[in-house]
PDB file of N, CA and C in Angstrom:
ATOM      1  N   UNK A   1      13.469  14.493  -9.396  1.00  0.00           N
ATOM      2  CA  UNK A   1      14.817  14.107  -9.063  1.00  0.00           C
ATOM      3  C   UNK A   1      15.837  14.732 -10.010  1.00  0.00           C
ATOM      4  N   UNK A   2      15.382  14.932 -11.339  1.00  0.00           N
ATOM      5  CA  UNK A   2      16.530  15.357 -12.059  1.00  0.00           C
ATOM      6  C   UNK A   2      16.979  16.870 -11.664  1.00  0.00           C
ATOM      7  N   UNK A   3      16.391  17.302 -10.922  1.00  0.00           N
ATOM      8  CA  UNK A   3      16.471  19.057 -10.432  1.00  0.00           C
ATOM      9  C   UNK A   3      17.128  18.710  -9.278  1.00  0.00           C
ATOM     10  N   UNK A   4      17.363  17.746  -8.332  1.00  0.00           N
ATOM     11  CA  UNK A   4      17.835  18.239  -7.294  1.00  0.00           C
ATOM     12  C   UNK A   4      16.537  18.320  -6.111  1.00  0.00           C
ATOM     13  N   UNK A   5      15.537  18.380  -6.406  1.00  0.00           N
ATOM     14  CA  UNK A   5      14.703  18.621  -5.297  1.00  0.00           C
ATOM     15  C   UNK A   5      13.293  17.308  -5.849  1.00  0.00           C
ATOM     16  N   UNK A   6      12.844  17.256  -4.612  1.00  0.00           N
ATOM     17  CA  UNK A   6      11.680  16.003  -4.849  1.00  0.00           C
ATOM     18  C   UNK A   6      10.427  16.586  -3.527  1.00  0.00           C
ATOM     19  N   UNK A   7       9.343  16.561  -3.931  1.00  0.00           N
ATOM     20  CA  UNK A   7       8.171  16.377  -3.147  1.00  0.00           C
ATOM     21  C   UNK A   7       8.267  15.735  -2.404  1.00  0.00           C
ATOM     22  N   UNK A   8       8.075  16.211  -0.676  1.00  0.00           N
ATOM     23  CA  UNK A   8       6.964  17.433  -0.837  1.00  0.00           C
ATOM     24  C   UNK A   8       8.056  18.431  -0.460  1.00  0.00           C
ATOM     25  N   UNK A   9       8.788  18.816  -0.989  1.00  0.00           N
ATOM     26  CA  UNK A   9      10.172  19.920  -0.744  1.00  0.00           C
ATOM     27  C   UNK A   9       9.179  21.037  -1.378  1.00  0.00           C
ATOM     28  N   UNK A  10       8.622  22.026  -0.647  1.00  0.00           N
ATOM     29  CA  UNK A  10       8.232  23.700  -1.752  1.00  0.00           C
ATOM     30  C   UNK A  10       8.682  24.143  -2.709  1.00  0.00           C
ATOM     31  N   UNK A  11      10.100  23.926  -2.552  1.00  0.00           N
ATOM     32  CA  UNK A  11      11.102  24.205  -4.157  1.00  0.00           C
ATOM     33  C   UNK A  11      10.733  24.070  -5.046  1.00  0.00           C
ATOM     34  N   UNK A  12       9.967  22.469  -5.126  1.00  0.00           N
ATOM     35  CA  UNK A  12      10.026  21.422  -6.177  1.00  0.00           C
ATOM     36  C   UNK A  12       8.539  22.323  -7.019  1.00  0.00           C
ATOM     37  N   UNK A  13       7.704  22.818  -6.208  1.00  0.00           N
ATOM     38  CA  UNK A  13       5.955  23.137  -6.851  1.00  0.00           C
ATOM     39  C   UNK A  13       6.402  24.490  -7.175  1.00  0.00           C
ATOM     40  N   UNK A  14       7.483  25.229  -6.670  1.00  0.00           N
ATOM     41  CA  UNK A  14       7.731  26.807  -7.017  1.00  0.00           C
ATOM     42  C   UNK A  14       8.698  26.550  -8.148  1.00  0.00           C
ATOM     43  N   UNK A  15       9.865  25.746  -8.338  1.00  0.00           N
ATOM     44  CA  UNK A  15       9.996  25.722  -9.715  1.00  0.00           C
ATOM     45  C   UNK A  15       9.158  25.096 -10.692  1.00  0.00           C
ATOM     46  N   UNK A  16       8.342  23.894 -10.495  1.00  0.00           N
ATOM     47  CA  UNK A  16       7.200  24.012 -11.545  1.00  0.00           C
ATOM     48  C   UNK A  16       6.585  24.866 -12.257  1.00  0.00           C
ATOM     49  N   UNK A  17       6.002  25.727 -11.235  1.00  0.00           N
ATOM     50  CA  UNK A  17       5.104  26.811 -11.683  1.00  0.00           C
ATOM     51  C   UNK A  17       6.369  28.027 -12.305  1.00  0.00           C
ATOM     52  N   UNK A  18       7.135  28.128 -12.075  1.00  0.00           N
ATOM     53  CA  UNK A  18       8.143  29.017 -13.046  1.00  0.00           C
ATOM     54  C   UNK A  18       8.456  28.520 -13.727  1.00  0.00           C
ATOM     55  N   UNK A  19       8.809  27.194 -13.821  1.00  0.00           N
ATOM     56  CA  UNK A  19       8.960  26.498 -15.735  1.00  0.00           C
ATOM     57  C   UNK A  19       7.989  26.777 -16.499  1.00  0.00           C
ATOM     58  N   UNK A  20       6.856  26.629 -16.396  1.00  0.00           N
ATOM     59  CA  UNK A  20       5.520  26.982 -17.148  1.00  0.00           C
ATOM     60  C   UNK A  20       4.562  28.801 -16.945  1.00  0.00           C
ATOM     61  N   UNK A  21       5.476  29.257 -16.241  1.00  0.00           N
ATOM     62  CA  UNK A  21       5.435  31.013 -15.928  1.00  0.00           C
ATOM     63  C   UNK A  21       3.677  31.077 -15.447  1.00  0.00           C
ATOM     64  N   UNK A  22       3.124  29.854 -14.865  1.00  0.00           N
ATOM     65  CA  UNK A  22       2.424  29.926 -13.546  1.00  0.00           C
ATOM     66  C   UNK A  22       2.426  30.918 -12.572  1.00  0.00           C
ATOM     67  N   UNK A  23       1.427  31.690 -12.162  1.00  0.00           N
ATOM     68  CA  UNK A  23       1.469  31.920 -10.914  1.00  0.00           C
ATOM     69  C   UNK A  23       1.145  31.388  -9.796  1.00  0.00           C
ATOM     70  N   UNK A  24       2.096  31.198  -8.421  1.00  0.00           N
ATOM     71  CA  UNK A  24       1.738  29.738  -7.686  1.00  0.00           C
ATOM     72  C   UNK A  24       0.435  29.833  -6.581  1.00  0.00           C
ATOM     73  N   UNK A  25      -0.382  31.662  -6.616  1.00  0.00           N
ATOM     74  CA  UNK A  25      -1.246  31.601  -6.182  1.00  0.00           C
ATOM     75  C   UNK A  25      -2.721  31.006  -6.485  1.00  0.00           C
ATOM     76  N   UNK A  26      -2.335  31.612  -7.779  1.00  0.00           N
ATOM     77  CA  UNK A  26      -4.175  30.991  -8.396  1.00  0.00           C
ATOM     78  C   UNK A  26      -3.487  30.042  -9.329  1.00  0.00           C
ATOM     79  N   UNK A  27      -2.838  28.526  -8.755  1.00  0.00           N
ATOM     80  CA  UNK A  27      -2.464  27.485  -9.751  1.00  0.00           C
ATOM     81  C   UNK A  27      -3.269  26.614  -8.550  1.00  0.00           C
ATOM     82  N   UNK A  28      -3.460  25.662  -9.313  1.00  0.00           N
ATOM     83  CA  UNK A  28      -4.041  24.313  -8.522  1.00  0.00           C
ATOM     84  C   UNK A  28      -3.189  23.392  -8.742  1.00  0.00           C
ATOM     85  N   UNK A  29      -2.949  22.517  -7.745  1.00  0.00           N
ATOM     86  CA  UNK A  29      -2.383  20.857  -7.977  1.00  0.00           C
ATOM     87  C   UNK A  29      -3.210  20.143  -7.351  1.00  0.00           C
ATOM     88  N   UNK A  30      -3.075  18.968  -8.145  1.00  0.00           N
ATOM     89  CA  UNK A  30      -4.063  18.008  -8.035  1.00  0.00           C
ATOM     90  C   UNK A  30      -3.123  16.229  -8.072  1.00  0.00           C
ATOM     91  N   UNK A  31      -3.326  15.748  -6.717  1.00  0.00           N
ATOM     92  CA  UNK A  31      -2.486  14.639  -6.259  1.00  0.00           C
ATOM     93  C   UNK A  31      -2.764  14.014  -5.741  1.00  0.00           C
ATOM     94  N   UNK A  32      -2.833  12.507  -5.436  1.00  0.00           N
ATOM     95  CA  UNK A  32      -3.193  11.457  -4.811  1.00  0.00           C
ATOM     96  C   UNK A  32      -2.582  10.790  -3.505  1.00  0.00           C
ATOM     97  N   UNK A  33      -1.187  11.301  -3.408  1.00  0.00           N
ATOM     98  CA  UNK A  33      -0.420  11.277  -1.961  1.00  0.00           C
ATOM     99  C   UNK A  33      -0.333  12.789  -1.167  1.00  0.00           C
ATOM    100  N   UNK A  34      -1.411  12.012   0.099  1.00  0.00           N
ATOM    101  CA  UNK A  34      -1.505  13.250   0.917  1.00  0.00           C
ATOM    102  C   UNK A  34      -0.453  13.963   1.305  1.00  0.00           C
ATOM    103  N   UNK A  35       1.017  13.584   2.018  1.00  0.00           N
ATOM    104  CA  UNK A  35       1.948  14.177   2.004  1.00  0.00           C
ATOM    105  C   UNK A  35       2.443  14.838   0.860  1.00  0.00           C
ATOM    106  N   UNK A  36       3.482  13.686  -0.122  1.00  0.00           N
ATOM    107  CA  UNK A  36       3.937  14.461  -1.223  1.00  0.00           C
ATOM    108  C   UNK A  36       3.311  15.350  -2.077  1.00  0.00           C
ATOM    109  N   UNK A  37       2.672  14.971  -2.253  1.00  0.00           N
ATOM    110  CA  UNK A  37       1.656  15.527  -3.250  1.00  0.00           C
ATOM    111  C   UNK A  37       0.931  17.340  -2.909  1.00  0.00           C
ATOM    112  N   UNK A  38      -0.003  16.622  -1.560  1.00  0.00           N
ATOM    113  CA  UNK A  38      -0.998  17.358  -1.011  1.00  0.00           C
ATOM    114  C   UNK A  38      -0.475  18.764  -0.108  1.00  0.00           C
ATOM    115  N   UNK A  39       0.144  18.244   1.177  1.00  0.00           N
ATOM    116  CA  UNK A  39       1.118  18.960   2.061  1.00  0.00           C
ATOM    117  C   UNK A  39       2.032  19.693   1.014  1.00  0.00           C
ATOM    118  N   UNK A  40       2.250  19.082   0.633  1.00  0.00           N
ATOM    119  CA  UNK A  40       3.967  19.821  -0.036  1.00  0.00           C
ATOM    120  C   UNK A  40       3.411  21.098  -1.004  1.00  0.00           C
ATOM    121  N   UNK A  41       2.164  20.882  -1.679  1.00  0.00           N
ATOM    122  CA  UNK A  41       1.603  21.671  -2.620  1.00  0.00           C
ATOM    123  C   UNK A  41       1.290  22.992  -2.298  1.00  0.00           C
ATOM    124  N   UNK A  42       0.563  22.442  -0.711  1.00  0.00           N
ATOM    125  CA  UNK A  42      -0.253  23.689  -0.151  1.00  0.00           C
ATOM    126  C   UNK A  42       0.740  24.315   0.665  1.00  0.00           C
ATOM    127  N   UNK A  43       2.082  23.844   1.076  1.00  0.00           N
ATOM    128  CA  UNK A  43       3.134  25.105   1.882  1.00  0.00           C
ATOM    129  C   UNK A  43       3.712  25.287   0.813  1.00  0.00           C
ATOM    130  N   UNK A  44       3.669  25.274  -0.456  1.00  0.00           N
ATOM    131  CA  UNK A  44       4.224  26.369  -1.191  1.00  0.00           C
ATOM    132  C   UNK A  44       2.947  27.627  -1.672  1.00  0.00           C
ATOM    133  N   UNK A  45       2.025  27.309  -1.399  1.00  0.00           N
ATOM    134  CA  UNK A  45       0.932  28.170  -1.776  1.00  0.00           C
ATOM    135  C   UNK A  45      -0.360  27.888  -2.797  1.00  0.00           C
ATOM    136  N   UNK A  46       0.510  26.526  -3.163  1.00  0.00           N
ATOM    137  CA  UNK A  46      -1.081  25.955  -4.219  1.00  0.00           C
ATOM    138  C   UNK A  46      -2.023  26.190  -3.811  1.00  0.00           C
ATOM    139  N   UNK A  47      -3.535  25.759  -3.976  1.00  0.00           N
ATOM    140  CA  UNK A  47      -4.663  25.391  -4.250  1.00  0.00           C
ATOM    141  C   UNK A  47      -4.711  23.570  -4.272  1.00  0.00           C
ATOM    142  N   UNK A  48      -5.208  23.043  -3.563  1.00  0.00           N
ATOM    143  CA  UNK A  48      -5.313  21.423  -3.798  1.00  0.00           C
ATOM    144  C   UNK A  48      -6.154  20.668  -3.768  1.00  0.00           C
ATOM    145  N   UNK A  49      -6.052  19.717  -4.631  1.00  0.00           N
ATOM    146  CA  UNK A  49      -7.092  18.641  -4.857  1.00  0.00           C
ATOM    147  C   UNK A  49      -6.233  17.436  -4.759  1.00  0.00           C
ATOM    148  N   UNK A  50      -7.420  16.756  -3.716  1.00  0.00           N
ATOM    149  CA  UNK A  50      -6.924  15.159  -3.500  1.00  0.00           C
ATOM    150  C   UNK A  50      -7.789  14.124  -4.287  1.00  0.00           C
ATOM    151  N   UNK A  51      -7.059  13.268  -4.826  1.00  0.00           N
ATOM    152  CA  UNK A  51      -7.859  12.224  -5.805  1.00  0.00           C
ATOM    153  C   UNK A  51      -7.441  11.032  -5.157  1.00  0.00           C
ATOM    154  N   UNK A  52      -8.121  10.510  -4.100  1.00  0.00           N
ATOM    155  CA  UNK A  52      -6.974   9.083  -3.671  1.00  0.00           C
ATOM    156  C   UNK A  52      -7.684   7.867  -4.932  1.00  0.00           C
ATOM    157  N   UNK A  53      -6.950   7.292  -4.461  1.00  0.00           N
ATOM    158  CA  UNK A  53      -7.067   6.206  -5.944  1.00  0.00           C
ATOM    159  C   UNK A  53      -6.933   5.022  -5.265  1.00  0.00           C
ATOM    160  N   UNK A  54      -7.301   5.253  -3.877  1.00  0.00           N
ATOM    161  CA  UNK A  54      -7.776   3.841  -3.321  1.00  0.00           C
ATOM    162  C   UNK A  54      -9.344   3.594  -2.860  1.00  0.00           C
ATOM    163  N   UNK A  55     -10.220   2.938  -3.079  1.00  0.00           N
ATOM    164  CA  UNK A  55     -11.604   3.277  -2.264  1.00  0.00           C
ATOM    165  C   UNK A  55     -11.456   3.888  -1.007  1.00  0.00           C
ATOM    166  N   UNK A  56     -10.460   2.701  -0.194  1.00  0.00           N
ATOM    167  CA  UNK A  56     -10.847   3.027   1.135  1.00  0.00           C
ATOM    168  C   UNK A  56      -9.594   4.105   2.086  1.00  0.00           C
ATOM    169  N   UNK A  57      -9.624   4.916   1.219  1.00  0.00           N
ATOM    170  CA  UNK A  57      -8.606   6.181   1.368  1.00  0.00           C
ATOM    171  C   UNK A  57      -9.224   6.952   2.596  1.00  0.00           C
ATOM    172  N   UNK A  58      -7.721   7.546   3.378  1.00  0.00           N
ATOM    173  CA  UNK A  58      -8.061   8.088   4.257  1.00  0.00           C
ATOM    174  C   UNK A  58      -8.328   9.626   4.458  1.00  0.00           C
ATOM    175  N   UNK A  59      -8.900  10.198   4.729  1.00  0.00           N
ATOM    176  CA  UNK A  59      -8.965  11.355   4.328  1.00  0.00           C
ATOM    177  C   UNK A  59      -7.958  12.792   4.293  1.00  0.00           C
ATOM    178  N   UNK A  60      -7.685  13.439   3.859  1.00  0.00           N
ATOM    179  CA  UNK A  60      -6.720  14.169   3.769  1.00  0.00           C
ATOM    180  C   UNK A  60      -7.642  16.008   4.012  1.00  0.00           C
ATOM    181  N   UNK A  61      -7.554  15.898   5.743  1.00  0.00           N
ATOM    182  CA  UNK A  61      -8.119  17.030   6.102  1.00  0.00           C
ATOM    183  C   UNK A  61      -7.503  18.781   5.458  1.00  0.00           C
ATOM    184  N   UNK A  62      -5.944  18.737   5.056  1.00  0.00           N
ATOM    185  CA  UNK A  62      -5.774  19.576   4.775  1.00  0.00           C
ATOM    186  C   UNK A  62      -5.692  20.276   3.121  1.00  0.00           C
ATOM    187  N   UNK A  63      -6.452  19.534   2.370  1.00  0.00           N
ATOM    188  CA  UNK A  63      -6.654  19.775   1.174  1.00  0.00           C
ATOM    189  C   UNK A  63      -7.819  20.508   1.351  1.00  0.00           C
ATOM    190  N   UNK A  64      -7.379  21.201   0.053  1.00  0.00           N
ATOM    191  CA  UNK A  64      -8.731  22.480  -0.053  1.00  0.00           C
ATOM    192  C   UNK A  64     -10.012  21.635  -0.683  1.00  0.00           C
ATOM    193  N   UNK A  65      -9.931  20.886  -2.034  1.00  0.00           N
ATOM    194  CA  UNK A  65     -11.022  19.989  -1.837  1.00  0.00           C
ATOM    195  C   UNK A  65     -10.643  17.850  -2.318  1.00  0.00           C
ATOM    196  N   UNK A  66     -11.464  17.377  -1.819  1.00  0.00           N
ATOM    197  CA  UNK A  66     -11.369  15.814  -2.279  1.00  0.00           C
ATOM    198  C   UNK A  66     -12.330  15.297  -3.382  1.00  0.00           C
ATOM    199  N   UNK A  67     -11.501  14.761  -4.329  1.00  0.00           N
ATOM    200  CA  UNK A  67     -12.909  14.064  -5.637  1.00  0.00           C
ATOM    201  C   UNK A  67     -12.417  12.629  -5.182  1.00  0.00           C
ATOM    202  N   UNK A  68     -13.088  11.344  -4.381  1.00  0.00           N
ATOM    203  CA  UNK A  68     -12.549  10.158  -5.334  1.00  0.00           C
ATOM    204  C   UNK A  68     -13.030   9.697  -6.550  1.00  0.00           C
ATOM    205  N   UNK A  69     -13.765  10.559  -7.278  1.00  0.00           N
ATOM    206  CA  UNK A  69     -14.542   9.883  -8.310  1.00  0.00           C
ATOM    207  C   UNK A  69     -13.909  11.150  -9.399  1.00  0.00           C
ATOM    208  N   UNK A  70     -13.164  10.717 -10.498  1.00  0.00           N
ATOM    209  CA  UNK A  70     -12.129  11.110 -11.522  1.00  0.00           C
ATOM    210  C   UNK A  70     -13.695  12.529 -12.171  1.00  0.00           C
ATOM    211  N   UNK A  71     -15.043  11.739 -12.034  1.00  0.00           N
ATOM    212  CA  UNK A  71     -15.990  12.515 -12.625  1.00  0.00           C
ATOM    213  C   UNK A  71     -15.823  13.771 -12.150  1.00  0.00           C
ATOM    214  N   UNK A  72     -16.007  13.743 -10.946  1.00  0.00           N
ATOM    215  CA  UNK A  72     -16.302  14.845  -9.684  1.00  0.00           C
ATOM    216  C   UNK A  72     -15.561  15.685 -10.217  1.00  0.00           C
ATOM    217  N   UNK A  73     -14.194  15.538 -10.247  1.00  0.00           N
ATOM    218  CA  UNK A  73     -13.039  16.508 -11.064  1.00  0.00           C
ATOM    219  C   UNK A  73     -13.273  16.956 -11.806  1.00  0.00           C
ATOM    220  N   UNK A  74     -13.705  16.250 -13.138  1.00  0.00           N
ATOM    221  CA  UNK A  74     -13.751  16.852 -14.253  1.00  0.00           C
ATOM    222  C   UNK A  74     -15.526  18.136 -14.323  1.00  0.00           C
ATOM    223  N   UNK A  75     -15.921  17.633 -13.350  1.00  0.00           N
ATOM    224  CA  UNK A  75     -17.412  18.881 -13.511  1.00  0.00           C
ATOM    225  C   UNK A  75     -16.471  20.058 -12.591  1.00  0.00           C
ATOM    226  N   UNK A  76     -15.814  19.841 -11.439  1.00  0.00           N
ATOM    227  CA  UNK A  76     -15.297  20.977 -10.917  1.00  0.00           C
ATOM    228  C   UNK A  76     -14.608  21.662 -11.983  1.00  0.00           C
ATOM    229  N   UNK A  77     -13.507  21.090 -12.826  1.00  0.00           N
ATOM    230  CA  UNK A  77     -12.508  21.841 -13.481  1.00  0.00           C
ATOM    231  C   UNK A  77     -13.497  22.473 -14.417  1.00  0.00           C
ATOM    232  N   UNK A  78     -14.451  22.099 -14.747  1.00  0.00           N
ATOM    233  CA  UNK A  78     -15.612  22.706 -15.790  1.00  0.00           C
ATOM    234  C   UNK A  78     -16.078  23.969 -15.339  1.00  0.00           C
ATOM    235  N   UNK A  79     -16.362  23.899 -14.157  1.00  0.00           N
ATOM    236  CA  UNK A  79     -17.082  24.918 -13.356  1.00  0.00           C
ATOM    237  C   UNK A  79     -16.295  26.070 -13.209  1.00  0.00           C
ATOM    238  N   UNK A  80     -15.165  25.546 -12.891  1.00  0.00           N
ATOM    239  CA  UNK A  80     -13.547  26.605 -12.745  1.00  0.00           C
ATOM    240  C   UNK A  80     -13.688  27.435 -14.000  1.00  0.00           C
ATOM    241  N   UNK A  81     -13.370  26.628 -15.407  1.00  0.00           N
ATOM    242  CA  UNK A  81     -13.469  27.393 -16.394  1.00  0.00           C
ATOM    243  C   UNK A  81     -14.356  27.644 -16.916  1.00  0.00           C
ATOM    244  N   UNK A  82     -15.586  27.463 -16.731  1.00  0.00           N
ATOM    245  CA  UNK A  82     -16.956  28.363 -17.159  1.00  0.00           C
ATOM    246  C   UNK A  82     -17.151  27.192 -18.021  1.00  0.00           C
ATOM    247  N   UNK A  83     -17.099  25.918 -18.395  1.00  0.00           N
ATOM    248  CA  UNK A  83     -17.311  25.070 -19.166  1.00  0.00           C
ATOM    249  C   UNK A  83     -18.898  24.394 -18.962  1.00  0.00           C
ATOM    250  N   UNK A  84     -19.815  24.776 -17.577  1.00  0.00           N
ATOM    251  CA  UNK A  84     -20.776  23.739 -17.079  1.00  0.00           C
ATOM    252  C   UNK A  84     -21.362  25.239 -16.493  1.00  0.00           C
TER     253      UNK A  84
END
């Protein structure tokens, strides 16, 4: 909000990734609301991960992948960086 723009607006994930001089192809976001979060991530060009943080969450077909288990994440992000 303090920018003027709010999720899931594309703006909002393309100036992110230029505050931190990201590139918004090979960046990942990782979010728990399928719209704001998820949608909004992937029409700007992210990479996405859904974490719902409810058990009985519904699924969010257009994410690239789903962890509900915080673990799951952390062995992927391992794997990403050669950590596992």
């Amino acid at each position: 909000e303090a920018v003027g723009i709010r999720k899931p607006e594309k703006a909002i994930f393309e100036l992110a990734c230029e505050n931190v001089n990201a590139d918004i192809c090979s960046s990942i976001f990782i979010g728990d609301n399928p719209v704001a979060d998820i949608q909004g991530a992937k029409s700007a060009g992210l990479t996405t991960i859904y974490v719902p943080v409810a058990a009985d969450y519904a699924p969010c077909s257009f994410a690239d992948s789903t962890y509900p288990d915080m673990a799951q994440l952390v062995e992927h992000i391992n794997r990403k960086v050669g950590l596992s």
